[in-house]
Protein backbone atom coordinates (compact mmCIF):
# COMPACT_ATOMS: atom_id res chain seq x y z
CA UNK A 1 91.64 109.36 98.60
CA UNK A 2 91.06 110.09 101.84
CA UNK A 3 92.13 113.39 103.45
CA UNK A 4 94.03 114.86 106.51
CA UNK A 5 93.51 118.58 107.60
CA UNK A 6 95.73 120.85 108.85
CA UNK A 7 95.11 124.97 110.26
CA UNK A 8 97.32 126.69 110.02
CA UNK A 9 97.95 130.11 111.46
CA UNK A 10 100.21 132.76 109.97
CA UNK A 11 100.44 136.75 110.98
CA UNK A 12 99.27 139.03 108.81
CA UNK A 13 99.44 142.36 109.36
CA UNK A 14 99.06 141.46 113.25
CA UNK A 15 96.11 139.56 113.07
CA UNK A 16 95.55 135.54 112.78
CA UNK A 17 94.01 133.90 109.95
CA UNK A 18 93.23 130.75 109.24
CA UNK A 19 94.24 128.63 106.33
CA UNK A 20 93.08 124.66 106.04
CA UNK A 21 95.36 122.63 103.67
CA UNK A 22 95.00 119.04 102.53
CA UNK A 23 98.02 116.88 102.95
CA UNK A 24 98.01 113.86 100.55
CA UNK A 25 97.74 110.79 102.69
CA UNK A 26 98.09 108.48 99.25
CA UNK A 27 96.22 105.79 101.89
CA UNK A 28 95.02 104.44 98.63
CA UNK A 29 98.23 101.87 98.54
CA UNK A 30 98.06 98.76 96.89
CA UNK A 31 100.82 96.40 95.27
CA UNK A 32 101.39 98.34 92.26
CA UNK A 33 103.96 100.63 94.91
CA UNK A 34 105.90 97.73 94.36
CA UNK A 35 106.43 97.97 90.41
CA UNK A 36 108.78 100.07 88.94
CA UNK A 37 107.39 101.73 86.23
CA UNK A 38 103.99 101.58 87.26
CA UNK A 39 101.82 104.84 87.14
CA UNK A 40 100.70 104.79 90.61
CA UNK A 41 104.40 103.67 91.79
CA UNK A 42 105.72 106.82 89.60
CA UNK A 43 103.58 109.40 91.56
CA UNK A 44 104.56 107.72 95.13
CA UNK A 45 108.27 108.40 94.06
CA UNK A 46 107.84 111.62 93.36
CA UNK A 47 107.46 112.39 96.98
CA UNK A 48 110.04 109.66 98.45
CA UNK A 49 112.59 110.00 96.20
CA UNK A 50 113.34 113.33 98.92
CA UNK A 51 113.87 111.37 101.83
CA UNK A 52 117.66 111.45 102.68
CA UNK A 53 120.02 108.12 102.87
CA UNK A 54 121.23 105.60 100.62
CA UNK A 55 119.54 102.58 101.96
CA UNK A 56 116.56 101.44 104.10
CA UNK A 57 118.23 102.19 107.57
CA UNK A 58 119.58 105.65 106.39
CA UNK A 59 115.56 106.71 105.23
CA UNK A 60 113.97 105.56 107.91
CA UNK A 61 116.57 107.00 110.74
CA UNK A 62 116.01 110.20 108.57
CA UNK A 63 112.30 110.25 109.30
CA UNK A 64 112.56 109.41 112.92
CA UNK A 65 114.79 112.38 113.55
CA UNK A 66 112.28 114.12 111.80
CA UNK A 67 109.69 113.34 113.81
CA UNK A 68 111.54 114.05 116.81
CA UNK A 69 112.43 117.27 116.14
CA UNK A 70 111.95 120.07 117.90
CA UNK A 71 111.54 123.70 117.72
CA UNK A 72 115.64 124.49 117.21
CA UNK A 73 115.92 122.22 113.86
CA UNK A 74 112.75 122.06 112.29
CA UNK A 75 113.83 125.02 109.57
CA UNK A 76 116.97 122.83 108.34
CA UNK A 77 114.80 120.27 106.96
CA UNK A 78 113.99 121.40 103.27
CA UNK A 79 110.56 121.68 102.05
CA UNK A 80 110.33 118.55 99.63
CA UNK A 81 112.62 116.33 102.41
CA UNK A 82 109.58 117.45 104.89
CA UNK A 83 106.79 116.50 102.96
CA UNK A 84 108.10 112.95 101.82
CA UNK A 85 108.27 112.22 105.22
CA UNK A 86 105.02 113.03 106.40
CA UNK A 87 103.65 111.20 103.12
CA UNK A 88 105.74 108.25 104.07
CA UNK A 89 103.84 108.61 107.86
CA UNK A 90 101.05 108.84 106.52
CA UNK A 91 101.00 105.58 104.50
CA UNK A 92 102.70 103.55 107.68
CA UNK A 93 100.20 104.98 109.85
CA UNK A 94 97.31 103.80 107.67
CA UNK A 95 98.60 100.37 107.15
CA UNK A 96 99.25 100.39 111.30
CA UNK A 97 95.70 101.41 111.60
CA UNK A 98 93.40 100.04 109.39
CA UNK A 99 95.10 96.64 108.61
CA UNK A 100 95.51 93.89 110.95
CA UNK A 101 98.46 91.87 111.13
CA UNK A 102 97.88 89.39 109.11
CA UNK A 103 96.79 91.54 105.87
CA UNK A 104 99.46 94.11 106.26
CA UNK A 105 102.39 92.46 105.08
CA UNK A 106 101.50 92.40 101.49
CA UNK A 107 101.47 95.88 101.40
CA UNK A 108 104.47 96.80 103.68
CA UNK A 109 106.85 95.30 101.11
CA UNK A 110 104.86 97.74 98.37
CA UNK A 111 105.71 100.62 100.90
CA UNK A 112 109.63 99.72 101.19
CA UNK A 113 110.14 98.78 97.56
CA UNK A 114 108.48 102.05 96.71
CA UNK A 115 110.51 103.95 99.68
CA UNK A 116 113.88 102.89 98.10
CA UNK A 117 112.81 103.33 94.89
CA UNK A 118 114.81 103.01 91.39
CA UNK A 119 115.06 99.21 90.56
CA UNK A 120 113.96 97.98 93.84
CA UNK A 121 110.67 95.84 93.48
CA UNK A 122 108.23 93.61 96.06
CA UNK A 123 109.15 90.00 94.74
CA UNK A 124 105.71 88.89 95.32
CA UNK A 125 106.84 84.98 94.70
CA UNK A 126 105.80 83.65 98.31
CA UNK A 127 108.47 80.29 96.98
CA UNK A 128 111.07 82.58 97.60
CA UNK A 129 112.58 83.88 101.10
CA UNK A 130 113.30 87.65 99.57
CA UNK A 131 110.74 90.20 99.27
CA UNK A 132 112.22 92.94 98.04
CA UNK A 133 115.07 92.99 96.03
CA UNK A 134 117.11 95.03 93.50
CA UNK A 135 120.44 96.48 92.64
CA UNK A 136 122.45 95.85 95.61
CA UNK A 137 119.24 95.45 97.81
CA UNK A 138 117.88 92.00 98.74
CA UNK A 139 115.81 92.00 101.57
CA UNK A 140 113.24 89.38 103.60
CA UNK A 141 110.68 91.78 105.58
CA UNK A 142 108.86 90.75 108.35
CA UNK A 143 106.11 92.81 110.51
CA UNK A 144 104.67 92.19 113.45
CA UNK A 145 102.99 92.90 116.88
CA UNK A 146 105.64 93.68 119.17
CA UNK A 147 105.24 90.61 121.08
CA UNK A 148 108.41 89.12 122.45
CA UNK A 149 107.55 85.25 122.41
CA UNK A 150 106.02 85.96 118.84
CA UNK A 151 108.02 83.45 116.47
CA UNK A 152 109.30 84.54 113.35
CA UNK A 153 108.11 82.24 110.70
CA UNK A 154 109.75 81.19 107.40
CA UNK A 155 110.10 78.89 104.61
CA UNK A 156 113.60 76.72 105.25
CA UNK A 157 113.34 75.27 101.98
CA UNK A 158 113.36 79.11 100.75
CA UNK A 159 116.02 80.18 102.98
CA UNK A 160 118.50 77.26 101.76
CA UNK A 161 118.14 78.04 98.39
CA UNK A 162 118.57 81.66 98.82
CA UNK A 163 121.86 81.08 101.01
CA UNK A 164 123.42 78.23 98.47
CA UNK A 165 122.86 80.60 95.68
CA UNK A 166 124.03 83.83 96.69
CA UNK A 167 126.75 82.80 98.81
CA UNK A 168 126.04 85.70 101.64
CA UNK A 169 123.86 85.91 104.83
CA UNK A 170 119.85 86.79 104.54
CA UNK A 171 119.32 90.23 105.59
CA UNK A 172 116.29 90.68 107.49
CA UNK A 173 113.90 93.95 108.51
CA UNK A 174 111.92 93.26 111.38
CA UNK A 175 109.29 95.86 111.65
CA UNK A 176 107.10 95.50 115.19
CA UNK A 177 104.06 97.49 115.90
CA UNK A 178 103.39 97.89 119.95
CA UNK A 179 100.77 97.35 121.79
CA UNK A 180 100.79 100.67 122.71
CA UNK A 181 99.25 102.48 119.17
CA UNK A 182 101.60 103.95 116.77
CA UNK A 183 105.32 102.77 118.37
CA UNK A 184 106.65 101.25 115.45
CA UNK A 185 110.10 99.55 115.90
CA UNK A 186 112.70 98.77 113.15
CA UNK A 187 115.65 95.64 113.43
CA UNK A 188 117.69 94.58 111.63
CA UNK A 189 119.09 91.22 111.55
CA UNK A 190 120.91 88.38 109.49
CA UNK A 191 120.92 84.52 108.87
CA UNK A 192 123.65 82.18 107.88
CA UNK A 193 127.11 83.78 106.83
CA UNK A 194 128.89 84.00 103.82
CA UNK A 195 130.57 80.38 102.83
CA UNK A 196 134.09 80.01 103.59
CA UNK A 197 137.28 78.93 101.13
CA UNK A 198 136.65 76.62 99.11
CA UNK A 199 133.95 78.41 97.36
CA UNK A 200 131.32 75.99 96.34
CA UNK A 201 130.67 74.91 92.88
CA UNK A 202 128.23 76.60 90.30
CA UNK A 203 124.88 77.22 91.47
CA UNK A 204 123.49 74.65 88.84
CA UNK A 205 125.35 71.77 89.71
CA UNK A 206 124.56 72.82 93.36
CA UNK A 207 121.26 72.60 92.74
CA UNK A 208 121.28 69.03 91.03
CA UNK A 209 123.21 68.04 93.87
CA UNK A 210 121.98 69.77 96.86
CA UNK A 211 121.51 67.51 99.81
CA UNK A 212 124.99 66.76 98.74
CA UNK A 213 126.74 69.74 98.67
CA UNK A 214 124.59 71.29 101.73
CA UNK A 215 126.45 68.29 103.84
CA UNK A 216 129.78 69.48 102.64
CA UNK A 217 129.05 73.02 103.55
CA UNK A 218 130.14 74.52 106.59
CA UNK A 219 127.86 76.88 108.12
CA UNK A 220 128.40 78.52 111.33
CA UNK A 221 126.40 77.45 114.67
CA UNK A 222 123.61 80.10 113.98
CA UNK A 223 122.27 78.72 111.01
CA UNK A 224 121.86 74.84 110.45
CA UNK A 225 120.82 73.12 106.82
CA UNK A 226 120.19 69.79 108.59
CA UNK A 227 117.60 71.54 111.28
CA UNK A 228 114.44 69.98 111.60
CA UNK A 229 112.64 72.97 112.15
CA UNK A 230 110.55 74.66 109.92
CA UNK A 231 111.98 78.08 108.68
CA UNK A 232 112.72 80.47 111.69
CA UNK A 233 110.37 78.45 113.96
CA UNK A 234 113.00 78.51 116.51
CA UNK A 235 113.99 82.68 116.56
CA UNK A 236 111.48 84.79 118.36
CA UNK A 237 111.01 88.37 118.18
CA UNK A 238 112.70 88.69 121.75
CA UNK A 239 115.94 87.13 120.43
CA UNK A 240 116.45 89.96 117.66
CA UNK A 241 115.55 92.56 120.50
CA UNK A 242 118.66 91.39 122.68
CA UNK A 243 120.74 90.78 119.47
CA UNK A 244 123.67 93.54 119.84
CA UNK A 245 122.37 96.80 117.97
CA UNK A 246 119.96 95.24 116.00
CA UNK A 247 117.44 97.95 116.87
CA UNK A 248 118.16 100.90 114.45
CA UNK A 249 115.17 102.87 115.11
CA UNK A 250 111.90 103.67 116.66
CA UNK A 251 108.62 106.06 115.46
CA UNK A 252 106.49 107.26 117.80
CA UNK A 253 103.91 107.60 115.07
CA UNK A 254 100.78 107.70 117.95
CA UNK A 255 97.35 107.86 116.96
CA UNK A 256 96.19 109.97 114.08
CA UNK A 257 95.66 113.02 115.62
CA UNK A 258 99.40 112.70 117.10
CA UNK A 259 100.22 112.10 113.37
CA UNK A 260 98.79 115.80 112.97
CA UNK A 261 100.29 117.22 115.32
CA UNK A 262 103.45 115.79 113.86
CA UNK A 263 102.80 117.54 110.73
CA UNK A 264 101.96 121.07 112.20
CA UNK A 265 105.50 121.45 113.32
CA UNK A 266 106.30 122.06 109.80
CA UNK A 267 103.60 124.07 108.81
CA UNK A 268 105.37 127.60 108.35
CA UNK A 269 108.16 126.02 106.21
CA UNK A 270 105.18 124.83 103.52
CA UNK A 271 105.51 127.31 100.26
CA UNK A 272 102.48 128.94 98.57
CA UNK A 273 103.32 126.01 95.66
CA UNK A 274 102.80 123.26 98.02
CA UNK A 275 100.08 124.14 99.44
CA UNK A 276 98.58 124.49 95.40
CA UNK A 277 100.40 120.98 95.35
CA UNK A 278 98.30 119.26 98.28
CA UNK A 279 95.40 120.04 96.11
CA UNK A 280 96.28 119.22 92.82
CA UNK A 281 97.37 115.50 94.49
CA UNK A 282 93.78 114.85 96.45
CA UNK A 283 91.97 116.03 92.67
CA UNK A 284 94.77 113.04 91.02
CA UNK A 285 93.94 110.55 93.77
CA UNK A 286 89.91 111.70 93.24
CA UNK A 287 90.20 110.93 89.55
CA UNK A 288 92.52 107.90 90.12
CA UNK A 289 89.28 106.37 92.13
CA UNK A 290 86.69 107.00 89.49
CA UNK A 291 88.98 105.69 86.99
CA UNK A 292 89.44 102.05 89.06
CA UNK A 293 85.35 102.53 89.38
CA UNK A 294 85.28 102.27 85.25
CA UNK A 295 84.90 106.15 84.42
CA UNK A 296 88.00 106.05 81.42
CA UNK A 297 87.91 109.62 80.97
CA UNK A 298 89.46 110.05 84.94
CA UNK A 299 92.30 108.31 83.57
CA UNK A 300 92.97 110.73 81.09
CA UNK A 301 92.09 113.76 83.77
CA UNK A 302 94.38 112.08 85.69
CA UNK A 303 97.60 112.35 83.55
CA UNK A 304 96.05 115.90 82.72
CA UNK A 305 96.54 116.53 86.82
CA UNK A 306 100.13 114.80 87.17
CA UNK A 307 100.99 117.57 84.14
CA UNK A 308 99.91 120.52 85.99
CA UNK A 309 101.81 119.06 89.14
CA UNK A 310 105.24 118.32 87.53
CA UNK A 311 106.35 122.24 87.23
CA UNK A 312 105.13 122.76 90.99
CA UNK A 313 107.33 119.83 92.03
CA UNK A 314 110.01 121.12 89.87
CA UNK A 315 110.08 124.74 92.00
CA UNK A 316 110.38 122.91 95.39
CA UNK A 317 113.68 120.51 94.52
């Protein structure tokens, strides 16, 4: 697990000293975030199960305030709502940095699933249009350079099995990374619409009859079963960015120095227990490595770690 520093100054008795902390970057994500019930997926909760909202939008508008905060609201954040968010941060930044665009994707459903936590799992089934789904979340990701004539791409098959089945639109997240390093831009859109009286027959006889029944259906003007294009060839990332508040927010993560700098705004409000915390997490994620290297004993250090954290997380909820 790699490892980002902070100094910190506080007064003592007049003079300055210097502390160094370790903030947990957890940049050690892989596919398990995306499995409930999974160890590593377990510890990654314990941190984002903080951030404030119900849903996707409500989480991630949470951290962009955060990270545009200034001086007059930083102390209203609480501790454990504070360092979610900069773990969360730290993940995006490391998948906007070190991945390219065509291996990131994988990985960004992991992060989401894992953000909303509970039930909520990365589908992983590339025969379906949904990549994360669970109780009262179903949701096709897609992210990208923030290219405007960039099409968005997508199985049709997929998508017109997913619409005659549920019934209700496709929600989409539309995640674009700029050109500019570290703007990271979040949309939201939809596809098809929810079928109008008569309702449609079971799903199963749908499905034995489907070129039928997708005839029959009517679907309004922005969607089209009987398109010959493939998927979403024919939606671009510049149509979602004129669709009418589709844009529900924007990080200005920068580069990872920026991401520091980020991160020393909420320095003073870190207890004595979190900074103890920081530590005990880079020893887990140390052991957590040796273990996936073959050493069996790490695994057992590692519970041994997640022990001595538990109480410490306890104190700051």
């Amino acid at each position: 697990m790699k490892k980002m520093k902070l100094i910190i100054e506080q007064l003592e008795d007049g003079d300055k000293s210097a502390k160094t902390i370790t903030i947990p970057t957890l940049r050690g994500i892989t596919q398990n975030w995306g499995k409930p019930g999974h160890g590593d997926r377990e510890v990654v909760e314990q941190f984002f199960s903080y951030i404030y909202g119900n849903n996707l939008q409500e989480k991630i508008k949470f951290i962009e305030a955060l990270v545009r905060c200034q001086d007059s609201c930083i102390d209203s954040y609480p501790v454990q709502r504070i360092l979610g968010s900069l773990v969360f941060l730290d993940t995006l930044s490391s998948l906007v940095h070190e991945f390219d665009s065509s291996s990131r994707g994988n990985l960004f459903e992991s992060l989401i699933a894992a953000l909303l936590g509970g039930n909520v799992h990365r589908v992983g089934d590339n025969t379906k249009i949904v990549d994360v789904e669970g109780e009262n979340t179903v949701l096709s990701l897609k992210i990208m350079n923030h290219t405007l004539s960039s099409i968005i791409t997508g199985s049709k098959n997929s998508l017109d099995l997913q619409i005659l089945e549920s019934r209700k639109r496709v929600e989409y997240i539309l995640v674009t990374v700029a050109a500019r390093p570290g703007t990271i831009r979040f949309y939201s859109f939809s596809v098809g619409n929810e079928f109008l009286e008569p309702q449609l027959p079971a799903v199963e006889t749908e499905k034995k009859n489907r070129k039928k029944k997708v005839e029959e259906v009517q679907i309004p003007l922005n969607y089209d079963f009987s398109s010959t294009m493939v998927g979403l060839n024919h939606l671009r990332v510049s149509d979602v960015v004129r669709l009418p508040n589709s844009r529900f927010a924007q990080i200005d993560l920068g580069d990872r120095q920026q991401l520091r700098e980020t991160a020393k705004k909420y320095v003073h409000r870190l207890q004595v227990d979190l900074l103890s915390l920081y530590d005990d997490l880079d020893t887990f994620g140390k052991h957590l490595h040796k273990y996936f290297l073959g050493r069996k004993k790490s695994g057992i250090d590692a519970q041994e770690t997640l022990g001595i954290m538990a109480p410490k997380v306890a104190r700051l909820t």
